[in-house]
C-alpha atoms as a PDB file:
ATOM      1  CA  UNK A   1     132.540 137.527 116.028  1.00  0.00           C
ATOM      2  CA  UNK A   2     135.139 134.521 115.849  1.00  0.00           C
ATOM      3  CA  UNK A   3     132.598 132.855 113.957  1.00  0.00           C
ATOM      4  CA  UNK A   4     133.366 131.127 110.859  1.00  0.00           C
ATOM      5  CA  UNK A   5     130.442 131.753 108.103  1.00  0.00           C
ATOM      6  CA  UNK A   6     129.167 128.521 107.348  1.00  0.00           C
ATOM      7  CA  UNK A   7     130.783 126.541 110.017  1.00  0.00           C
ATOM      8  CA  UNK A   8     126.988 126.047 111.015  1.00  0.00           C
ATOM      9  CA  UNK A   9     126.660 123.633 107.982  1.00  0.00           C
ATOM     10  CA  UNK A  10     129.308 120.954 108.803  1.00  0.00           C
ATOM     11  CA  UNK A  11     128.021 121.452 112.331  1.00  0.00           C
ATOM     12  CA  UNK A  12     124.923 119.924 111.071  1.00  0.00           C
ATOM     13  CA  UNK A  13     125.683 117.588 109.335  1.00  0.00           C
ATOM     14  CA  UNK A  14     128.487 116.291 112.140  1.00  0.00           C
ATOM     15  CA  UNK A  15     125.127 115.963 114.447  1.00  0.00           C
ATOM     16  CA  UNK A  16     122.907 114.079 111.308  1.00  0.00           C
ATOM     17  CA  UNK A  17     125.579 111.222 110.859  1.00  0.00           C
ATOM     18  CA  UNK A  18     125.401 109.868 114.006  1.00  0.00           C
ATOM     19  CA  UNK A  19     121.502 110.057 113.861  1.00  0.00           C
ATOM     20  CA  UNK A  20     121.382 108.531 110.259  1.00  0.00           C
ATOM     21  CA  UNK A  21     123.615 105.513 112.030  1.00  0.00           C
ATOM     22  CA  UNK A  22     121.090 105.214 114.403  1.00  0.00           C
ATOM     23  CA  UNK A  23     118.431 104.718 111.949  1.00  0.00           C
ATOM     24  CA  UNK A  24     119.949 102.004 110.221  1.00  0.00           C
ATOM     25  CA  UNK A  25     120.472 100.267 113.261  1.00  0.00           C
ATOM     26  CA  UNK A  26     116.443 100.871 114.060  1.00  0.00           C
ATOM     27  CA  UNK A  27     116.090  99.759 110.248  1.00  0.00           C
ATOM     28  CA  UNK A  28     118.089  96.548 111.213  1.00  0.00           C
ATOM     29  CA  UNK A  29     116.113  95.806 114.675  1.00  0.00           C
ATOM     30  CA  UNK A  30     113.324  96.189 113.362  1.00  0.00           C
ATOM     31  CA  UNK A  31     114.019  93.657 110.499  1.00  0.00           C
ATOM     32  CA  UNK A  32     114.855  91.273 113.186  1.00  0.00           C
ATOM     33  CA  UNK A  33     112.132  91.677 115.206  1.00  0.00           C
ATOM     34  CA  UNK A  34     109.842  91.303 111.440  1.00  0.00           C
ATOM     35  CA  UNK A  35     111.556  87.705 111.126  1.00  0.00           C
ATOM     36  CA  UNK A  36     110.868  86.885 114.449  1.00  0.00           C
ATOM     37  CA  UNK A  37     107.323  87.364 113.966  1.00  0.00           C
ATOM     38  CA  UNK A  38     106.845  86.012 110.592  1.00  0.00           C
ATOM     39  CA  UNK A  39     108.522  82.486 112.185  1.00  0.00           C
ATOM     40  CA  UNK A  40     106.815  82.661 115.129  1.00  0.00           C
ATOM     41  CA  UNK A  41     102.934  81.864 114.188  1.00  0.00           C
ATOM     42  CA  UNK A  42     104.051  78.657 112.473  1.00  0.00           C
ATOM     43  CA  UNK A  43     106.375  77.254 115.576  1.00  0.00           C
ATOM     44  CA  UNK A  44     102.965  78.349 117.792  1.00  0.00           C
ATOM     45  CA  UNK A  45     101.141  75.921 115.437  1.00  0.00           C
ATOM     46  CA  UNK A  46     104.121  72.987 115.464  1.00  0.00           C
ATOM     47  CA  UNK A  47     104.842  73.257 119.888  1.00  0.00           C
ATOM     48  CA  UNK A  48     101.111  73.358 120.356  1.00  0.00           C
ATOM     49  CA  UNK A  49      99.364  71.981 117.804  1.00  0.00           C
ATOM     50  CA  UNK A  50      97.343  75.101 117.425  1.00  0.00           C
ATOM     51  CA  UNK A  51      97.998  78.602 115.901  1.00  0.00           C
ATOM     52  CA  UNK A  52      98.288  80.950 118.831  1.00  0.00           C
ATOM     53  CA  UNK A  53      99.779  83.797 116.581  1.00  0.00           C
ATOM     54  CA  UNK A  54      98.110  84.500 113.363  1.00  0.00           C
ATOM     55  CA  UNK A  55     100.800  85.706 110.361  1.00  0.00           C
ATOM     56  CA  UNK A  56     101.290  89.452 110.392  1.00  0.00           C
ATOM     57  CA  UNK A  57      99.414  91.907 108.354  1.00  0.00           C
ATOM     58  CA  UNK A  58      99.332  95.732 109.684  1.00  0.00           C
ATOM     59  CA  UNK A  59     102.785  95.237 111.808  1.00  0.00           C
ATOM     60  CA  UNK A  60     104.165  93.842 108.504  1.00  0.00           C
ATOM     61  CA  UNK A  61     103.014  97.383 107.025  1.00  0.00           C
ATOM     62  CA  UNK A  62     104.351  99.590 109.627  1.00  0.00           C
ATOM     63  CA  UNK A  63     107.891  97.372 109.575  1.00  0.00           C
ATOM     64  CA  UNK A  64     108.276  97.947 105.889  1.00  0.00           C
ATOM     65  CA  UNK A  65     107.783 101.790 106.096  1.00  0.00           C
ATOM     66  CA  UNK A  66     111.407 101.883 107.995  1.00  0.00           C
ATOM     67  CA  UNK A  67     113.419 101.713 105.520  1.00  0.00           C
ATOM     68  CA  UNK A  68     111.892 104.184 103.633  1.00  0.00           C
ATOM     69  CA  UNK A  69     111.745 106.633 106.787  1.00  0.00           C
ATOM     70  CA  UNK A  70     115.712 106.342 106.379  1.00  0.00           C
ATOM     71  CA  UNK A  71     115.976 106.671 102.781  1.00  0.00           C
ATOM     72  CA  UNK A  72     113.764 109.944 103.203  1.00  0.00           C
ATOM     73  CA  UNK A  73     116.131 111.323 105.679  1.00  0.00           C
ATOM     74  CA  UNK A  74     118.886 110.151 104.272  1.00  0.00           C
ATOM     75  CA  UNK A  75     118.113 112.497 100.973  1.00  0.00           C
ATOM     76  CA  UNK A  76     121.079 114.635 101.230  1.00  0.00           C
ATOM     77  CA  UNK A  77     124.267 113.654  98.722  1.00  0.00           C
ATOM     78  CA  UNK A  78     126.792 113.266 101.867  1.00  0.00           C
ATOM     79  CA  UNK A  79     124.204 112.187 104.234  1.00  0.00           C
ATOM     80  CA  UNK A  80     123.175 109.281 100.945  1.00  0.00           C
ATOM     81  CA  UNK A  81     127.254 109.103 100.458  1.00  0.00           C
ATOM     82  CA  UNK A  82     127.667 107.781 104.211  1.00  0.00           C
ATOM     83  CA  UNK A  83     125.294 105.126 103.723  1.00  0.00           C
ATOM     84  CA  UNK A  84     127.490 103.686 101.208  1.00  0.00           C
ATOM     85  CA  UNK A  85     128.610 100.332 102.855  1.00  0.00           C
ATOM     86  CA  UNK A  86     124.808  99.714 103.814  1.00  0.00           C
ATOM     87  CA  UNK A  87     122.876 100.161 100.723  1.00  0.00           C
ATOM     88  CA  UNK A  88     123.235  96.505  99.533  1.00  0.00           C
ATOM     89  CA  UNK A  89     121.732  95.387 103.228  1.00  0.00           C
ATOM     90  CA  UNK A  90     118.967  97.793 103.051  1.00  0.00           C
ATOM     91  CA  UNK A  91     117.832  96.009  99.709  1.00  0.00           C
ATOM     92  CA  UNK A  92     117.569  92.632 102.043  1.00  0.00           C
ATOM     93  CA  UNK A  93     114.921  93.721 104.001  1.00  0.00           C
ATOM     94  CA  UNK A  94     112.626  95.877 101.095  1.00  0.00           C
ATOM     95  CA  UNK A  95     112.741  93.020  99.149  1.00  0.00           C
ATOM     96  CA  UNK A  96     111.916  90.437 101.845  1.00  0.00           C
ATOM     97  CA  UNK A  97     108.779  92.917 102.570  1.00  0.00           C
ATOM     98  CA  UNK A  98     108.004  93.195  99.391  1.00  0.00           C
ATOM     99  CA  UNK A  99     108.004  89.926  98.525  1.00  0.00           C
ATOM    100  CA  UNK A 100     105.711  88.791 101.903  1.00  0.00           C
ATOM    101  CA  UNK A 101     103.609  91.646 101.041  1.00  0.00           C
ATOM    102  CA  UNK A 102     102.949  90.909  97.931  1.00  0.00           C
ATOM    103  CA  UNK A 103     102.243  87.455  97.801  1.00  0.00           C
ATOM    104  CA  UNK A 104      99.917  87.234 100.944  1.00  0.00           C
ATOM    105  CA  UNK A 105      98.003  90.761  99.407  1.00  0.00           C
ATOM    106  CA  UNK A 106      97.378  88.759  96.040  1.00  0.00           C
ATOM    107  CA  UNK A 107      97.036  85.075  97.604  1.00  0.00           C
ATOM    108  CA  UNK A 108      95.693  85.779 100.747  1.00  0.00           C
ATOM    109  CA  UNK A 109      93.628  88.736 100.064  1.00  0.00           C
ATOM    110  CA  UNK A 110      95.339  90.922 102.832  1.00  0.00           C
ATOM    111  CA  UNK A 111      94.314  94.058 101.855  1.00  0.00           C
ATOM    112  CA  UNK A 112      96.840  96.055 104.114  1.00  0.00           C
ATOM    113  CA  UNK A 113      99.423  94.773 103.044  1.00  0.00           C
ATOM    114  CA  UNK A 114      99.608  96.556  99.829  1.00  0.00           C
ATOM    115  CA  UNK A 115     101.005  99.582 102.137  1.00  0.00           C
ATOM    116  CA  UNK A 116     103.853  97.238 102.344  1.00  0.00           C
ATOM    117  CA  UNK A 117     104.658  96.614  98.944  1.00  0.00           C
ATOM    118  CA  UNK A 118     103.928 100.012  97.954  1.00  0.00           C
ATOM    119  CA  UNK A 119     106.365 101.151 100.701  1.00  0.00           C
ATOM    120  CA  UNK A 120     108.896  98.506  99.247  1.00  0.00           C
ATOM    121  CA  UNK A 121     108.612  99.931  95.997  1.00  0.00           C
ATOM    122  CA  UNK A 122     108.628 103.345  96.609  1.00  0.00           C
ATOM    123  CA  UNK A 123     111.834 103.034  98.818  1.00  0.00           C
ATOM    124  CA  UNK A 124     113.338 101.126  95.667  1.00  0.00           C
ATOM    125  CA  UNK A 125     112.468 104.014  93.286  1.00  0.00           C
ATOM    126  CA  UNK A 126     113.700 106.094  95.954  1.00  0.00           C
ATOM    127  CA  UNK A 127     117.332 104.417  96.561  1.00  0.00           C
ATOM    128  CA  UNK A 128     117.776 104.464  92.498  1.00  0.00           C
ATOM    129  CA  UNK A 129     117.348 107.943  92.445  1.00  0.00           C
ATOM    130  CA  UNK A 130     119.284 108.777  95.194  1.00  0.00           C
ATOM    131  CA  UNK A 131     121.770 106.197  93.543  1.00  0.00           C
ATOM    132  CA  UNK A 132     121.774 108.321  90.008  1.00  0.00           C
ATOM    133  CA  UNK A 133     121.756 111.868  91.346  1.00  0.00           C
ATOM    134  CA  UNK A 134     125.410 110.166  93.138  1.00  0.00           C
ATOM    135  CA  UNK A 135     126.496 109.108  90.200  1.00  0.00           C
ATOM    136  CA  UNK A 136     125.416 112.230  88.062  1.00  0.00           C
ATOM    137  CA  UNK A 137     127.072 114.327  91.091  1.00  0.00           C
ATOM    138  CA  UNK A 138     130.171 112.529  90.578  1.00  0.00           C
ATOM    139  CA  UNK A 139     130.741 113.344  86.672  1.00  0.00           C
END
């Protein structure tokens, strides 16, 4: 009865913030954890003279779908408005999956990971629209 109709609605999104925090810090881990492992086969090969750790290919995939996970449930204008100090770093890690995806696909023939550069580039395509739909939301 004391109730406040739609109360229920900031309630929400008061419990989705500090989720949507916690998913950038995942987004960040994991990006960590992805450098690791890319510079990790070739000091294998330099300390002992043989490769003990090949260079990723389906880990590589499932690291670059993070970010997009986050854009996806970060879809809502104020839950996309709170990300606004972290967009720029989210672009660090798309592009540095895009960009190992892409040229070990078309040099190396690693088939897989195309799922990485097609989750880079849908995640870009996906923070531009989130980016113009802010901007149009503002005028």
């Amino acid at each position: 009865m004391t109730d406040v109709p739609g109360t229920g609605e900031a309630d929400q999104a008061n419990l989705r913030a500090p989720n949507l925090l916690y998913g950038m810090a995942a987004v960040k881990v994991v990006f960590i954890l992805a450098l690791l492992r890319v510079f990790v086969g070739p000091m294998t090969k330099d300390f002992f003279d043989k490769e003990l750790i090949s260079m990723p290919t389906w880990e590589w995939a499932l690291c670059s779908l993070t970010p997009g996970i986050l854009v996806f449930l970060a879809r809502r204008p104020q839950d996309w408005a709170s990300f606004a100090g972290e967009r720029n770093f989210l672009r660090i890690p798309l592009s540095f999956y895009f960009l190992y995806g892409l040229a070990f696909a078309v040099f190396q023939g690693v088939w897989i990971l195309w799922i990485a550069v097609a989750a880079s580039i849908g995640t870009f395509v996906g923070i531009r629209y989130l980016n113009g739909k802010e901007a149009a939301r503002d005028h």
